[in-house]
Protein backbone atom coordinates (compact mmCIF):
# COMPACT_ATOMS: atom_id res chain seq x y z
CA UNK A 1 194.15 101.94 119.17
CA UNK A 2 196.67 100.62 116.42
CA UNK A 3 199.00 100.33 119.27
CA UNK A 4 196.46 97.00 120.41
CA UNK A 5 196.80 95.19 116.81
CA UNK A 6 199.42 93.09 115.90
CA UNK A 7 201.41 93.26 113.47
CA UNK A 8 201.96 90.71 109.89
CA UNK A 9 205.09 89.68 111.32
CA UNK A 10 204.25 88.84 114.50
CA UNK A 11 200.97 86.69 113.69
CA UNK A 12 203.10 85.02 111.55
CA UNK A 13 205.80 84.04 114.41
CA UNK A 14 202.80 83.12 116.65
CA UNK A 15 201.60 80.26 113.56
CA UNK A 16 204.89 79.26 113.04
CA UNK A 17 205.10 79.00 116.95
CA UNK A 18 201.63 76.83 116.85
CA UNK A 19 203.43 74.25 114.23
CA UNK A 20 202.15 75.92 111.17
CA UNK A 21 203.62 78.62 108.69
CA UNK A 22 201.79 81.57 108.06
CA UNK A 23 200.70 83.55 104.63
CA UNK A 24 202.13 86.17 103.97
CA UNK A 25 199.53 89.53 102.57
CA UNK A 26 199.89 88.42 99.19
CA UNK A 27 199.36 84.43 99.93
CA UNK A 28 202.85 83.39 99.68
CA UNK A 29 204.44 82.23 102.90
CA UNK A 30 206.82 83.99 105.06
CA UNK A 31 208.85 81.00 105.06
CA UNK A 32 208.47 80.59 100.90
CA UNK A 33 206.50 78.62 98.66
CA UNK A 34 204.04 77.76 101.17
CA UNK A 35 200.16 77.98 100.65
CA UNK A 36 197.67 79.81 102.89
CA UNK A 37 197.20 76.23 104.84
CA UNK A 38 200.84 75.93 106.10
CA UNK A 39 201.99 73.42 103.33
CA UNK A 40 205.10 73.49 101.49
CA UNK A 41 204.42 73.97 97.74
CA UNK A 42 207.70 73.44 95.35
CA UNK A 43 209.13 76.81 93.70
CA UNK A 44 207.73 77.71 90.37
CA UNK A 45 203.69 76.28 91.06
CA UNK A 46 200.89 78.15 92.24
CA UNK A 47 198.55 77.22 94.74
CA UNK A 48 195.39 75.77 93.51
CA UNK A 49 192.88 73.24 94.85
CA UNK A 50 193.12 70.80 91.93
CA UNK A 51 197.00 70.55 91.96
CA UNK A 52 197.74 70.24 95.86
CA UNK A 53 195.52 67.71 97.68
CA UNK A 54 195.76 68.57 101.07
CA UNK A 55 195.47 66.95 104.84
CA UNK A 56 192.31 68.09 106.71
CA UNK A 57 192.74 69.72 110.30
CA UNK A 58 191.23 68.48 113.09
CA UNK A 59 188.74 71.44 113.65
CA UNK A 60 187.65 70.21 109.69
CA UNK A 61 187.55 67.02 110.92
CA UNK A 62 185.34 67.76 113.97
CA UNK A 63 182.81 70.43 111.86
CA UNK A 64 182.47 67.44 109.50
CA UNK A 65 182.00 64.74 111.83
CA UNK A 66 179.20 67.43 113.29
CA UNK A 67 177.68 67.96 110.20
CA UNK A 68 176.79 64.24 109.67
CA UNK A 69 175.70 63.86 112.91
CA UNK A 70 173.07 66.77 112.75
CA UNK A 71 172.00 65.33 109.32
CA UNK A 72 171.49 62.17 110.51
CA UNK A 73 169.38 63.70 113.58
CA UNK A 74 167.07 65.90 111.95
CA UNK A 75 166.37 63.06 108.81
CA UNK A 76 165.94 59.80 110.89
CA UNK A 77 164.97 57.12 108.42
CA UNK A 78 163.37 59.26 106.00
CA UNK A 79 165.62 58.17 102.76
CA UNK A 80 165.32 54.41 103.11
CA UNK A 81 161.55 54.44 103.62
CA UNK A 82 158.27 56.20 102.57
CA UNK A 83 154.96 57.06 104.01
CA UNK A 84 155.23 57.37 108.49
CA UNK A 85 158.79 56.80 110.05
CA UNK A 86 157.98 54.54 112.69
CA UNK A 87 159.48 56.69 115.27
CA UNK A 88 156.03 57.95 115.40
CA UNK A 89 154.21 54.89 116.42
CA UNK A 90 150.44 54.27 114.74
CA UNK A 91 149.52 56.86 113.15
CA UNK A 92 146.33 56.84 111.03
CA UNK A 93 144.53 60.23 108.99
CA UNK A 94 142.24 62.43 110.11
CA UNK A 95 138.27 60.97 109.29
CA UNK A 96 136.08 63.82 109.04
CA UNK A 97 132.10 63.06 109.79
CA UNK A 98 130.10 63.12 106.85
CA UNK A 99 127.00 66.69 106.72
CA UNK A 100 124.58 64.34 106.67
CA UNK A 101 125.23 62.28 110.01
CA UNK A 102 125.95 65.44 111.32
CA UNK A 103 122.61 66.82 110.81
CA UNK A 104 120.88 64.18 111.98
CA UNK A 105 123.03 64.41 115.23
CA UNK A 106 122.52 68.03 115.95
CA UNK A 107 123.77 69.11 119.66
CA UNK A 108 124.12 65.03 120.19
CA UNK A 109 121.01 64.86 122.07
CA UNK A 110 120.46 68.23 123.45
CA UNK A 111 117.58 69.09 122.05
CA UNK A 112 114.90 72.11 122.88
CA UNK A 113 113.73 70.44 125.53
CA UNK A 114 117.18 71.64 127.66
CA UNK A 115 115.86 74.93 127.29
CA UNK A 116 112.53 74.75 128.89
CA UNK A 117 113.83 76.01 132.32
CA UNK A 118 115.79 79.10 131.09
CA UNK A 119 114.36 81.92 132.38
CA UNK A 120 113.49 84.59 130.07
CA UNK A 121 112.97 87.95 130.97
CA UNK A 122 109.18 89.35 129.39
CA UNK A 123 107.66 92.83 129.16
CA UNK A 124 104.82 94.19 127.89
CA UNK A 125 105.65 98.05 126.85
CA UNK A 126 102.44 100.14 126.65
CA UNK A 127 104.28 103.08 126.00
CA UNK A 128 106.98 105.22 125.42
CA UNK A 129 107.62 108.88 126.79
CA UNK A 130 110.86 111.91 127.22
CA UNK A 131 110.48 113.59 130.75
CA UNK A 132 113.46 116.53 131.83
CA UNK A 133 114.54 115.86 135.02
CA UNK A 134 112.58 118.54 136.15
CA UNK A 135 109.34 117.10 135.25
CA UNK A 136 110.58 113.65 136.63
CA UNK A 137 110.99 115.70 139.78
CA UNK A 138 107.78 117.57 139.64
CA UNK A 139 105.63 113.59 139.67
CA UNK A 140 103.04 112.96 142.75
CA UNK A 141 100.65 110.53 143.54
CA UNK A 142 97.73 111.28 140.70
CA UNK A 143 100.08 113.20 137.96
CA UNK A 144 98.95 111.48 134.47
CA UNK A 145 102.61 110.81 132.00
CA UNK A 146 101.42 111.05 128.24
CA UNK A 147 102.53 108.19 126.12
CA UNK A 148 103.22 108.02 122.59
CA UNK A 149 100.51 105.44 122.06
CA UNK A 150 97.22 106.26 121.37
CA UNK A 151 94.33 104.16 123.22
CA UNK A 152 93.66 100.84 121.22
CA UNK A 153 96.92 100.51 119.36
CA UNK A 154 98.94 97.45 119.78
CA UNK A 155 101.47 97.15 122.63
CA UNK A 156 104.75 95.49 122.51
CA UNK A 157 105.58 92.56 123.36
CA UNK A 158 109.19 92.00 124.26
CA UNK A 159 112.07 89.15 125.51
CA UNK A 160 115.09 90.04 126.44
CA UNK A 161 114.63 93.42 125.21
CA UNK A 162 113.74 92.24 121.89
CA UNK A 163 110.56 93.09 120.07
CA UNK A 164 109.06 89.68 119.52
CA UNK A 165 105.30 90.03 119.10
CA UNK A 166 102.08 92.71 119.55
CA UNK A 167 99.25 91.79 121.04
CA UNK A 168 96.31 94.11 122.40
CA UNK A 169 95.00 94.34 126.27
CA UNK A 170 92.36 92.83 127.62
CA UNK A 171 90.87 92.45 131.18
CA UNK A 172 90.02 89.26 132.27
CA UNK A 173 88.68 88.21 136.05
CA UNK A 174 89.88 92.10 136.88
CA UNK A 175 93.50 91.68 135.59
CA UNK A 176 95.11 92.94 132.78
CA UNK A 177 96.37 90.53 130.18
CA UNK A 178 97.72 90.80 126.52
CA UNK A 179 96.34 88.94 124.02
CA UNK A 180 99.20 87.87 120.55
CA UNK A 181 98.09 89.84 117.73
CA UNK A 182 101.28 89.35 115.65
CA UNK A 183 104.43 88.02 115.47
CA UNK A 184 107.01 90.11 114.44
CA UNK A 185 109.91 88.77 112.24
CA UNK A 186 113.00 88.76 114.06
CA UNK A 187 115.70 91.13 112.48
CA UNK A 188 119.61 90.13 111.84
């Protein structure tokens, strides 16, 4: 593995190969008196920002040119004006409808009359019983089911399989028929 790496001296030959000299491991050049960018620096000065102004590379060049470019792309026209760029064409904010319109307009014209043709599914429930399986089995023609109702109490009245109303029975022209007794409040 250490037999893949090269080493200081021969990075440095391959820089001074590519037109630049290389640092050395303690920032001085191999050459002498250079500074970690490949410039000369006279004998007796350090390196330091302030003192050497320095040439920028091409690849600095390009990452700044690249830099500006993205700027400008992702803030078109945003420093010289305020409010909507006009990139965006007409734009105008959101107006929310007033509650009271609103009210006024409830369903916008569907009213309860849409409903009148939904079918509904009614039953009135005389009764309620438990059977075992083996008494289910054990019915014939005549057998009498016991309910938990006694004669004369209300029956329910429900839609959907909701308990809406009671009402009692009656028998009118020989058919049954349930007269309303009471509406029951509907539970949430």
């Amino acid at each position: 593995m250490a037999d893949d790496l090269l080493k200081p001296e021969e990075i440095e030959a391959l820089l001074k190969a590519a037109g630049g000299a290389a640092s050395g491991p303690q920032g001085g050049s191999a050459a002498g008196g250079g500074d970690s960018f490949g410039q000369q620096q006279p004998a007796g000065r350090s390196a330091s920002p302030k003192q050497t102004p320095r040439s920028k590379s091409a690849t600095e060049r390009l990452i700044e040119q690249a830099e500006a470019g993205l700027a400008a792309a992702v803030a078109p026209n945003l420093q010289s004006s305020t409010g909507i760029p006009r990139d965006l064409g007409n734009a105008s904010p959101f107006q929310f409808k007033s509650f009271e319109t609103a009210e006024n307009n409830a369903g916008d014209g569907v009213g309860l009359s849409a409903l009148q043709d939904v079918e509904l599914d009614l039953r009135i429930e005389l009764g309620r019983t438990e059977l075992l399986i083996e008494e289910v089995l054990q019915l014939r023609e005549g057998s009498v089911v016991p309910l938990n109702k006694l004669a004369g109490d209300p029956v329910d009245i429900l839609v959907n399989g909701r308990l809406v109303a009671r009402g009692e029975v009656l028998v009118l022209n020989d058919n049954f028929c349930v007269r309303v007794a009471e509406i029951v409040a509907p539970t949430l």
